[in-house]
Protein backbone atom coordinates (compact mmCIF):
# COMPACT_ATOMS: atom_id res chain seq x y z
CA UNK A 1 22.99 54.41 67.67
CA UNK A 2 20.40 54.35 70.47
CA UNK A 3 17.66 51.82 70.60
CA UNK A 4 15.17 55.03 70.50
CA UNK A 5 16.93 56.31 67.20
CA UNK A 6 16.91 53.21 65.66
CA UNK A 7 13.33 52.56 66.51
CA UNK A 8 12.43 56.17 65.42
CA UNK A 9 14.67 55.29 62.24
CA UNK A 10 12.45 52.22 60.99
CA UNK A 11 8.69 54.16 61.57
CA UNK A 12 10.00 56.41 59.29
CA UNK A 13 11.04 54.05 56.79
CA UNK A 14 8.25 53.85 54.27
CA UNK A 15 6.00 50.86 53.89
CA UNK A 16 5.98 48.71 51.09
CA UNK A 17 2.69 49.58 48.67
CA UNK A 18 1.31 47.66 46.01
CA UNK A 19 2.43 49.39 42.59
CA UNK A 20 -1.09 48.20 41.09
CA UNK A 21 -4.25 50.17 43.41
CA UNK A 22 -6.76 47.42 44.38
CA UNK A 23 -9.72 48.17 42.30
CA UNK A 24 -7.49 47.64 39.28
CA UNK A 25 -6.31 44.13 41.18
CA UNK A 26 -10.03 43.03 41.63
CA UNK A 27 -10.82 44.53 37.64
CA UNK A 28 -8.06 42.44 36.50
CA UNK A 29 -8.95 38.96 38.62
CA UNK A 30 -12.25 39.30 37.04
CA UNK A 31 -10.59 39.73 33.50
CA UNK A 32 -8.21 37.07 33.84
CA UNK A 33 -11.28 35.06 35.30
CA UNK A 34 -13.53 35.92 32.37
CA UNK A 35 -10.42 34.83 29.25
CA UNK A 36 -10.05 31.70 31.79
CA UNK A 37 -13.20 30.70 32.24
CA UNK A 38 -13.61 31.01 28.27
CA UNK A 39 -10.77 28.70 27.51
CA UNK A 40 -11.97 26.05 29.81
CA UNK A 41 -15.49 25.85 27.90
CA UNK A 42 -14.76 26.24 24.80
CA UNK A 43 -11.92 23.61 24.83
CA UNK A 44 -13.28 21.49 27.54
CA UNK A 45 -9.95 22.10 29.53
CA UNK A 46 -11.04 19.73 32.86
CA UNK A 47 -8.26 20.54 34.68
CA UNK A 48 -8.58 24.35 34.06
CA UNK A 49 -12.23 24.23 35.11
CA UNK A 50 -11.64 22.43 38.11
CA UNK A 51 -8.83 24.99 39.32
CA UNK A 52 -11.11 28.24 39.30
CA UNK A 53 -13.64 25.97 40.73
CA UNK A 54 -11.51 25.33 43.81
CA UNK A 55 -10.13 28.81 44.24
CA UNK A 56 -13.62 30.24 43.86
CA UNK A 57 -14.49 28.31 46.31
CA UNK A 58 -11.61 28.34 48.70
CA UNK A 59 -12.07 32.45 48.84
CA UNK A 60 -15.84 31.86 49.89
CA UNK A 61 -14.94 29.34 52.27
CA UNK A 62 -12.79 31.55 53.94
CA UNK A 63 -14.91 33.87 54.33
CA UNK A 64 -18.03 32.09 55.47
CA UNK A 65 -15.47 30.31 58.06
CA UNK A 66 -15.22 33.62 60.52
CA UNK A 67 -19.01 34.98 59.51
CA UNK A 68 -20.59 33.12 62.62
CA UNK A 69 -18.44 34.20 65.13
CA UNK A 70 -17.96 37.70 63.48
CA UNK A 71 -21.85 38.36 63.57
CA UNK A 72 -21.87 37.00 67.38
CA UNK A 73 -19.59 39.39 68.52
CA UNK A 74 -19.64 42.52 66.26
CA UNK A 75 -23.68 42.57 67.29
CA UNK A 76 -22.63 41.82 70.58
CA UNK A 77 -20.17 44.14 71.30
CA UNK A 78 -22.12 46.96 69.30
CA UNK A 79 -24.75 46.63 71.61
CA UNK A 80 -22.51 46.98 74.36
CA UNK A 81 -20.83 50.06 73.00
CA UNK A 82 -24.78 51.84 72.38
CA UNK A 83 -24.37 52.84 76.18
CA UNK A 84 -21.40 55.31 75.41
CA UNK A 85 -24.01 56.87 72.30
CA UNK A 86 -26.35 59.70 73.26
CA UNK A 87 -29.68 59.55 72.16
CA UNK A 88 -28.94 55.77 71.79
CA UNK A 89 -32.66 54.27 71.34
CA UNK A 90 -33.35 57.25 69.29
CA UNK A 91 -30.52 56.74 66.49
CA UNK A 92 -31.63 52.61 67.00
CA UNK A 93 -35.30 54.04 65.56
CA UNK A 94 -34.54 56.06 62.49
CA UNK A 95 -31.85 53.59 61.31
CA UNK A 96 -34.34 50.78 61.56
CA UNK A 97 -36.98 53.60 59.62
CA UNK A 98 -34.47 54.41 56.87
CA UNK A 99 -33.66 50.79 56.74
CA UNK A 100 -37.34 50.36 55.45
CA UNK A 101 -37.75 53.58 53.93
CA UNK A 102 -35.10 52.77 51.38
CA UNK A 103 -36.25 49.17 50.93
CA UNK A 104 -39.63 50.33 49.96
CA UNK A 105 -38.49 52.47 47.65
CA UNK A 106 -36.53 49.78 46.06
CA UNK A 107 -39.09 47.33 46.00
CA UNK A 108 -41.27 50.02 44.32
CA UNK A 109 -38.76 50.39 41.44
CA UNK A 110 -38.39 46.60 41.14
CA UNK A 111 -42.03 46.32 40.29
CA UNK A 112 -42.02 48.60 37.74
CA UNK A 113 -39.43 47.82 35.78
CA UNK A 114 -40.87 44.01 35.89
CA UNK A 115 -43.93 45.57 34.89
CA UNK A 116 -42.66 47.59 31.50
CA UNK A 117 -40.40 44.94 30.65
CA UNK A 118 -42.45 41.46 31.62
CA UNK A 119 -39.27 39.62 32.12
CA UNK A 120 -40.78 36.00 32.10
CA UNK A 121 -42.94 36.68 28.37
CA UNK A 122 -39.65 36.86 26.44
CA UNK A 123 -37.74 34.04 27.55
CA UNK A 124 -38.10 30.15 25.76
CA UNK A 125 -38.71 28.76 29.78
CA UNK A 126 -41.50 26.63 30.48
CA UNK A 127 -43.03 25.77 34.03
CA UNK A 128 -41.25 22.34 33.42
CA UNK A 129 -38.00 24.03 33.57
CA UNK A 130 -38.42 24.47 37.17
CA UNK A 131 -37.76 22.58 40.38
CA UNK A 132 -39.08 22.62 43.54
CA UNK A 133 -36.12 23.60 46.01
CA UNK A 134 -35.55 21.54 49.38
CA UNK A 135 -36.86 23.89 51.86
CA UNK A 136 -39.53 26.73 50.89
CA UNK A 137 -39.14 29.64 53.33
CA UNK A 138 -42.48 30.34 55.49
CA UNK A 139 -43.42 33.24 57.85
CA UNK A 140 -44.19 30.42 60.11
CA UNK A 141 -40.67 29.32 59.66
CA UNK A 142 -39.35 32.58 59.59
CA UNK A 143 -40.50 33.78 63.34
CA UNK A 144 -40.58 30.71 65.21
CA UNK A 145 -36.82 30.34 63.28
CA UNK A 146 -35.73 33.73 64.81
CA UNK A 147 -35.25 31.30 68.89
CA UNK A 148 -32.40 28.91 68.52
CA UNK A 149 -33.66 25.70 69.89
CA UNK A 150 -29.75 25.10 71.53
CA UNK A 151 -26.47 28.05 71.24
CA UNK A 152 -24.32 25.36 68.71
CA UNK A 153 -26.60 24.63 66.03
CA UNK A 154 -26.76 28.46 64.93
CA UNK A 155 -23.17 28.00 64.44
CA UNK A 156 -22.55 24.96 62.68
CA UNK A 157 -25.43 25.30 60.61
CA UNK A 158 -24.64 29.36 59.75
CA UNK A 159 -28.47 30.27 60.95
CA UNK A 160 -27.34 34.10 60.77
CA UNK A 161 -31.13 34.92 62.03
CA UNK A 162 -30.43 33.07 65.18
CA UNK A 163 -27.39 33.88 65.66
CA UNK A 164 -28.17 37.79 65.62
CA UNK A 165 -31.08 37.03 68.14
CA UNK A 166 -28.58 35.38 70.54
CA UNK A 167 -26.10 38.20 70.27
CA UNK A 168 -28.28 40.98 71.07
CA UNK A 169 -29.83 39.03 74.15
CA UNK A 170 -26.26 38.59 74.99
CA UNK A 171 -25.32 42.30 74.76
CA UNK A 172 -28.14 43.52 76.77
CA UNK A 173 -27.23 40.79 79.06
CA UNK A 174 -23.80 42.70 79.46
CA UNK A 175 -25.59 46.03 79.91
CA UNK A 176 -27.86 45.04 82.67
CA UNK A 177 -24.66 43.14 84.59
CA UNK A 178 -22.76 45.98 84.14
CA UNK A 179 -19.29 46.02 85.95
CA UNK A 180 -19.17 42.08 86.78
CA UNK A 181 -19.41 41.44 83.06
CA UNK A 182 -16.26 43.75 82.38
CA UNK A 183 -14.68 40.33 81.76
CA UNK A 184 -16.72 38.80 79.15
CA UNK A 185 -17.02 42.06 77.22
CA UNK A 186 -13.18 42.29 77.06
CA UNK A 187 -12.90 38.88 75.97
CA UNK A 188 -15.50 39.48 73.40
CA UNK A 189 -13.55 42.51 72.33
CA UNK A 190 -10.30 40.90 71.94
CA UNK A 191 -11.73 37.98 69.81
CA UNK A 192 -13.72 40.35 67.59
CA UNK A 193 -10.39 42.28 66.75
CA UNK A 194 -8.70 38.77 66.17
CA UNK A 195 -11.50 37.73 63.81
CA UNK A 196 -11.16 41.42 62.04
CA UNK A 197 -7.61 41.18 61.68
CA UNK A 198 -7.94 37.30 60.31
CA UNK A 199 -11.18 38.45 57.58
CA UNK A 200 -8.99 41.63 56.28
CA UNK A 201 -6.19 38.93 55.39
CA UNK A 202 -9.00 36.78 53.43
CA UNK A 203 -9.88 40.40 51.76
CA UNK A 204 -6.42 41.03 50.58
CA UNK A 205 -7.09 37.43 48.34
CA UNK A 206 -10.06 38.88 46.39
CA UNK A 207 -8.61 39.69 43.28
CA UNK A 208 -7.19 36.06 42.88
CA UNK A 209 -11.03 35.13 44.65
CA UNK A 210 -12.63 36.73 41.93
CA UNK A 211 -10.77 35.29 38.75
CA UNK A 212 -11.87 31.98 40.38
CA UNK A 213 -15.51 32.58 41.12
CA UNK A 214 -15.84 34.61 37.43
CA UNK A 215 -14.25 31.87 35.71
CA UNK A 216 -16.48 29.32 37.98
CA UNK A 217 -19.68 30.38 36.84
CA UNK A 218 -19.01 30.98 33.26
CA UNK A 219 -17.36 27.49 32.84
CA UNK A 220 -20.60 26.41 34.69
CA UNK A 221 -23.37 28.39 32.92
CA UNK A 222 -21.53 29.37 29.86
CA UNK A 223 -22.93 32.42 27.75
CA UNK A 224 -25.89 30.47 25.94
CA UNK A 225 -27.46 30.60 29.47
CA UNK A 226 -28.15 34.46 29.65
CA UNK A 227 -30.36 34.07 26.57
CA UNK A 228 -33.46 32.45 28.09
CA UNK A 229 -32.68 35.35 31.02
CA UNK A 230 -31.77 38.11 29.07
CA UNK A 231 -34.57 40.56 29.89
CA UNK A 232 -34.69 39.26 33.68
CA UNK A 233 -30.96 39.56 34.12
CA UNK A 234 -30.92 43.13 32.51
CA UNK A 235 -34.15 44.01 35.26
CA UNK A 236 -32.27 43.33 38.03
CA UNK A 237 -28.83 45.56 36.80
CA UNK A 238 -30.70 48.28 36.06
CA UNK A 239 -32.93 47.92 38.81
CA UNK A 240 -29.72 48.00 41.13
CA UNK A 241 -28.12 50.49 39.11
CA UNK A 242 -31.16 52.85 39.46
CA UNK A 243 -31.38 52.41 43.49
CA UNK A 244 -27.22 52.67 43.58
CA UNK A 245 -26.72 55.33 41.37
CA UNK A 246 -29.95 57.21 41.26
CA UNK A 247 -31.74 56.65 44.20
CA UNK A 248 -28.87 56.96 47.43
CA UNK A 249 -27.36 59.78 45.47
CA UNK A 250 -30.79 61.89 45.93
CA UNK A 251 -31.34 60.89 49.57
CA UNK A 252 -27.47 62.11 50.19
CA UNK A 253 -28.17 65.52 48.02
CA UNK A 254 -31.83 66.00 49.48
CA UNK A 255 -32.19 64.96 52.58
CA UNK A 256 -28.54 64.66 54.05
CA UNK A 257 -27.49 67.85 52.20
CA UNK A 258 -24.18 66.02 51.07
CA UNK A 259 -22.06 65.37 48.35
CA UNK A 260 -23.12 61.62 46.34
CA UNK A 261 -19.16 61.41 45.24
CA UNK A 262 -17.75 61.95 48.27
CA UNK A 263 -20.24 58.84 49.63
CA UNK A 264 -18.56 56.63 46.60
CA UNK A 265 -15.08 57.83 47.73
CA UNK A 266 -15.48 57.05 50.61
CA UNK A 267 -17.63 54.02 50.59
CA UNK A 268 -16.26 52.22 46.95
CA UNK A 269 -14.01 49.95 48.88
CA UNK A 270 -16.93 47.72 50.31
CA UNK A 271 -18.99 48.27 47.43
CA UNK A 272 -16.36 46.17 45.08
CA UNK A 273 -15.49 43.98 47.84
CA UNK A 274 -19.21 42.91 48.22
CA UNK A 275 -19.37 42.75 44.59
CA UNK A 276 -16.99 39.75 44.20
CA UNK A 277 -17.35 37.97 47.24
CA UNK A 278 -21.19 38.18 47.21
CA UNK A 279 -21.04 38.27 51.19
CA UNK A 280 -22.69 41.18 52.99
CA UNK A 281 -21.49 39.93 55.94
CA UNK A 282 -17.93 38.86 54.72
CA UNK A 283 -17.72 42.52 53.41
CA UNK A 284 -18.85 43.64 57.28
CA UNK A 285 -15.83 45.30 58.32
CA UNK A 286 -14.90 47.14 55.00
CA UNK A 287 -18.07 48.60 55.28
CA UNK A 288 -18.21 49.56 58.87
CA UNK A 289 -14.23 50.98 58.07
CA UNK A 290 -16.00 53.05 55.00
CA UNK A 291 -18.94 54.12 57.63
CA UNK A 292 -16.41 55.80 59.89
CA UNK A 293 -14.18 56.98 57.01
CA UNK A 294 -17.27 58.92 55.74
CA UNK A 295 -17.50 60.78 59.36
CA UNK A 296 -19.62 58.25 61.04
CA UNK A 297 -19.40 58.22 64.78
CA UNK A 298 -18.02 54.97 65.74
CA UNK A 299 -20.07 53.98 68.20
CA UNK A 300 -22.96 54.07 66.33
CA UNK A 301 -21.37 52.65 62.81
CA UNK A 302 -20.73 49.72 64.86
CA UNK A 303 -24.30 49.44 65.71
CA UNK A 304 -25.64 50.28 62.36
CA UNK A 305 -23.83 48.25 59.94
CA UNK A 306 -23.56 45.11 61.77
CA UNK A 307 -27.41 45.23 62.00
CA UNK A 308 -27.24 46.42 58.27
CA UNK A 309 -25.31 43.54 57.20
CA UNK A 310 -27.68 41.04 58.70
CA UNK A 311 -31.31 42.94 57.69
CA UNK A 312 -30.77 45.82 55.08
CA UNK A 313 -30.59 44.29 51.60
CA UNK A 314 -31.93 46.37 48.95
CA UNK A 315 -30.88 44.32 46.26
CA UNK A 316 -31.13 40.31 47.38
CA UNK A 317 -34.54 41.57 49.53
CA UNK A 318 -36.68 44.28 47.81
CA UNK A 319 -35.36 44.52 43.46
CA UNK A 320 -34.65 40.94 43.44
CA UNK A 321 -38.16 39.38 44.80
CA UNK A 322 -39.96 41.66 43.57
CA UNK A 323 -39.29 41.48 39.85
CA UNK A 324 -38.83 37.21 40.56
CA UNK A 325 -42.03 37.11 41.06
CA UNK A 326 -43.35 38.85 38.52
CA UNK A 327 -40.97 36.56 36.43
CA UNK A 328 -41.88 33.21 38.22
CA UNK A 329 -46.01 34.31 37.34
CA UNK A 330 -45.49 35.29 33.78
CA UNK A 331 -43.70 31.36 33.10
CA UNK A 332 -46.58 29.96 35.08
CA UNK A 333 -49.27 31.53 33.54
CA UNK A 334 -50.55 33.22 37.09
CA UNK A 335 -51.92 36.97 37.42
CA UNK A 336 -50.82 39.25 39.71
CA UNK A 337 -52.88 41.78 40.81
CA UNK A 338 -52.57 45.21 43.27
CA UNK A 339 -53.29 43.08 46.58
CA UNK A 340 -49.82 40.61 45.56
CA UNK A 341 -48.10 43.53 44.63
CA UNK A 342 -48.69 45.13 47.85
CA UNK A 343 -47.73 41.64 49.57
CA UNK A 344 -44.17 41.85 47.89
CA UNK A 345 -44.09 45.53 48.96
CA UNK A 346 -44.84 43.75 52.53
CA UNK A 347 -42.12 40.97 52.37
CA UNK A 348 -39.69 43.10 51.08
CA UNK A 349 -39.77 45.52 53.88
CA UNK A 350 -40.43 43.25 56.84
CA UNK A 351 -38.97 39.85 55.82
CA UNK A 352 -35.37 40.92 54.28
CA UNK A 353 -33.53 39.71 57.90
CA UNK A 354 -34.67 36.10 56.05
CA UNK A 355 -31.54 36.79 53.66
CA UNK A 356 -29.05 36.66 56.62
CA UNK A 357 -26.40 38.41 55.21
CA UNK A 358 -25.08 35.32 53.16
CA UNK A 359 -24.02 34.45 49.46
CA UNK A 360 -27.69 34.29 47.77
CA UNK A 361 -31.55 35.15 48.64
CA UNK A 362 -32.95 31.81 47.68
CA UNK A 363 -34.60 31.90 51.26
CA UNK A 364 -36.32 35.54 50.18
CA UNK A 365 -37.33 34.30 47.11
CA UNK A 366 -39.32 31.04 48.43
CA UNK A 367 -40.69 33.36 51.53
CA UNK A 368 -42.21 35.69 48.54
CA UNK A 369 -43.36 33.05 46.49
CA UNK A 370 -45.27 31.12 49.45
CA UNK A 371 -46.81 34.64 50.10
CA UNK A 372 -48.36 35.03 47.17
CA UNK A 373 -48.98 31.32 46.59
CA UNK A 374 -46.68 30.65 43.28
CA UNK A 375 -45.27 27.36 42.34
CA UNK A 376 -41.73 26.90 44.04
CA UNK A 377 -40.95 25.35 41.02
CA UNK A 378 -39.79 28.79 40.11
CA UNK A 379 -37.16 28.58 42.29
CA UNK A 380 -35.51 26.43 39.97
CA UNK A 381 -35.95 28.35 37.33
CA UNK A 382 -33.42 31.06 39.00
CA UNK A 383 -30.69 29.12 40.73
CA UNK A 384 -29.13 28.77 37.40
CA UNK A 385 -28.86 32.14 36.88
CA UNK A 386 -28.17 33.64 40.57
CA UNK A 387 -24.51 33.58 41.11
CA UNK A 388 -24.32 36.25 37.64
CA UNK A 389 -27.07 38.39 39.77
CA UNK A 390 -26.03 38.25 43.12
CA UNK A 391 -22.94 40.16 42.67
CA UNK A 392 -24.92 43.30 41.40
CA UNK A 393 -27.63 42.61 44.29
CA UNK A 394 -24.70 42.53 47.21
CA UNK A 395 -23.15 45.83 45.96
CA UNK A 396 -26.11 47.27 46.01
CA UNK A 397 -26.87 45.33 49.74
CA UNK A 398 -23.70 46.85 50.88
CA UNK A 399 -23.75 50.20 49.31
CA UNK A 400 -27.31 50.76 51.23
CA UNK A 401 -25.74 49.32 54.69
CA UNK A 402 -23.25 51.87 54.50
CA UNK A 403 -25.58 54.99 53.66
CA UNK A 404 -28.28 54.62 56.16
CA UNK A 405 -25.44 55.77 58.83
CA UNK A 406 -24.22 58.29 56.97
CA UNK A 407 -27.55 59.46 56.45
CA UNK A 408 -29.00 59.57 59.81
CA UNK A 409 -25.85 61.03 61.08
CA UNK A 410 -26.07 63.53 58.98
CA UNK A 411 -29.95 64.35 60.16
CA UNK A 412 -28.93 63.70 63.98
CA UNK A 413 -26.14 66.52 63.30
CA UNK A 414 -23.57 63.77 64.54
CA UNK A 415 -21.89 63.62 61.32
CA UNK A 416 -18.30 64.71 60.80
CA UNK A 417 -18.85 66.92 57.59
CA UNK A 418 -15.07 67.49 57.28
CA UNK A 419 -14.25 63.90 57.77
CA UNK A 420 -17.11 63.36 54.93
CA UNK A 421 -15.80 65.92 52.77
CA UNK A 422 -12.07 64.54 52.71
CA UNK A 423 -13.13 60.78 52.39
CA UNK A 424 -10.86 60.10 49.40
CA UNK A 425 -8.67 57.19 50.22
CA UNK A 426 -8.14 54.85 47.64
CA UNK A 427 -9.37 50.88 48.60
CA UNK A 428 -5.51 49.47 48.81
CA UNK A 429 -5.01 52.38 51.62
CA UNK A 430 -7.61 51.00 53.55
CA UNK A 431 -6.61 47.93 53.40
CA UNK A 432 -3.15 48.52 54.77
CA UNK A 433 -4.63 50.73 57.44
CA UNK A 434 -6.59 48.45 58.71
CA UNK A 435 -4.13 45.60 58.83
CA UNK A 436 -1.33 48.01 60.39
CA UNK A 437 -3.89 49.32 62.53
CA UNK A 438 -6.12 46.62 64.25
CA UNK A 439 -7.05 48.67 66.99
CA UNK A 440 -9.22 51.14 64.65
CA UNK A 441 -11.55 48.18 64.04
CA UNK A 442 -11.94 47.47 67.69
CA UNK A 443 -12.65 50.57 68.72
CA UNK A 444 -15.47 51.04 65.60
CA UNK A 445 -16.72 47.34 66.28
């Protein structure tokens, strides 16, 4: 047998697939992590508690360990890659206007349901309950934070904000240069794809990820905690649910003219991948894969969801603050009138690049709180409780990163509506086509 046969003969040999299809992998980590997390409560099983500790936290470690670099060079290179886009600094605009279009819209709905529900009047808490955190976000901090004062602190101190600002000086850098920088850019190209290929590995852990972070926070919280935040826990699922399920589903059907299930289809993947790890930007290149599996143009999904990843956050940046601080007031007694509601509004639409893409929006919530002048004490108050919200708030973040494309896409007559209308590959085929096929990222990123 020739060399060519027998090289013919093993592409056509089929790949090994994983009997079980992803989801159900991630559904049953959190299930195992739920009975586990139980047991090592109730019976005070040490050992137990320390082991989903550890893997919890090894998962999120490994994904925090390439989200520097990633961000550097996925801006980077997007920026680059604008040149081959027509109508570049037009499709820049109206993602950056949907970006705050949608965010407003969010906000708006977090305020009302913290309104009809008054999350803060039903719960046993008491201003003494809180703590003031280390560091209270400031807009002072917040633009002056935005210049790196050298290139390695960013880094080793995962400043995402800075980090971003460096990249895109960088990129345009590489644009005005032009052929001399050929170099750099294929460097930066090359270690973008290695940094893919190493995060979709990491992704391929989160079902065993989640049972570890579940079972984490319930041996750390237990049930009896959701009591005191019943009401304010419920707020921010429903407020989610309402901008997930309700909200992007009209925009697709109203003013993208599409189909809302084909978006879930196509886009589910890094919607349950953000829900576990809690990490828009660890979730980065599932979404950006989704983008362009929903008919985005790749050139400009690796512009738009890299930027998404780092500033749109629906959940952690408009529902979350928003009904917070209607929380945080109620405990402390202080009323809130139109001009603070219209701050929040305000924050929420300009200040969400303060979340940075990372596990958490404790830096939104002080930045809304020194706005309108409530205690930071009530950042205490919600630390306890984040890690059960923040998995609802980075599906939503993550959801919204990968619709704004699709939307303006679909407005710029650039989208692929058959590619769109076909987007039905499960989240374990994605996975493997990805890892066979590096060179898909590259090209998107």
């Amino acid at each position: 047998m020739s060399a060519n046969t027998a090289s013919a003969s093993e592409k056509q040999k089929p790949r090994f697939r994983i009997p079980i299809p992803f989801w159900a992998q991630v559904l049953l980590g959190l299930v195992v992590g739920l009975a586990l997390g139980f047991v090592a409560r109730t019976y005070d099983v040490s050992w137990l508690g320390t082991t989903l500790d550890k893997v919890g936290g090894i998962f999120i470690q490994l994904l925090k360990l390439a989200v520097a670099p990633l961000v550097f060079f996925a801006i980077m290179v997007s920026i680059t890659n604008l040149r081959k886009v027509n109508n570049a600094a037009r499709l820049a605009t109206r993602t950056l206007l949907w970006f705050m279009i949608t965010s407003l819209i969010a906000v708006v709905i977090g305020l009302a349901i913290g309104l009809i529900t008054n999350p803060g009047n039903g719960s046993n808490l008491t201003p003494a309950d809180g703590a003031k955190p280390d560091h209270a976000g400031s807009w002072l901090d917040f633009l002056t934070g935005i210049i790196p004062t050298d290139i390695i602190t960013p880094f080793t101190q995962l400043n995402v904000l800075q980090i971003v600002f460096m990249a895109v000086v960088a990129g345009i850098a590489v644009l005005k240069i032009g052929p001399k920088a050929q170099p750099i850019l294929t460097l930066s190209e090359s270690v973008l794809e290695l940094l893919q290929k190493a995060l979709w590995w990491v992704i391929l852990l989160a079902p065993i990820g989640s049972a570890g972070l579940i079972g984490r926070a319930i041996v750390q919280y237990g049930w009896d905690l959701l009591g005191n935040y019943a009401t304010f826990t419920v707020d921010i699922y429903v407020g989610c649910a309402i901008v997930l399920f309700g909200v992007y589903p009209l925009l697709l059907a109203t003013v993208a003219k599409l189909n809302p299930l084909q978006f879930f289809k196509g886009a589910w993947p890094a919607i349950q991948l953000a829900f576990v790890s809690r990490s828009s930007v660890g979730t980065m290149p599932v979404t950006q894969q989704s983008a362009i599996r929903l008919g985005v143009p790749k050139d400009y999904a690796s512009f738009a969801v890299p930027f998404g990843a780092t500033t749109k956050m629906d959940g952690c940046a408009a529902i979350y603050p928003a009904i917070s601080a209607i929380f945080v007031a109620q405990i402390f007694g202080v009323h809130l009138g139109i001009k603070e509601y219209i701050l929040i509004a305000f924050v929420s639409v300009i200040g969400s690049a303060a979340t940075a893409g990372l596990t958490g929006a404790t830096v939104m919530l002080t930045l809304t709180l020194s706005t309108l002048g409530l205690p930071m004490e009530g950042v205490g108050l919600l630390l306890a409780i984040d890690p059960i919200l923040d998995m609802m708030r980075t599906a939503t973040n993550v959801a919204g990163q990968a619709l704004v494309p699709v939307i303006v896409s679909a407005r710029e007559n650039i989208l692929d509506r058959a590619k769109y209308d076909r987007a039905t590959a499960s989240p374990v085929e994605e996975l493997e086509e990805f890892v066979d096929e590096p060179q898909v990222a590259v090209a998107a990123a």
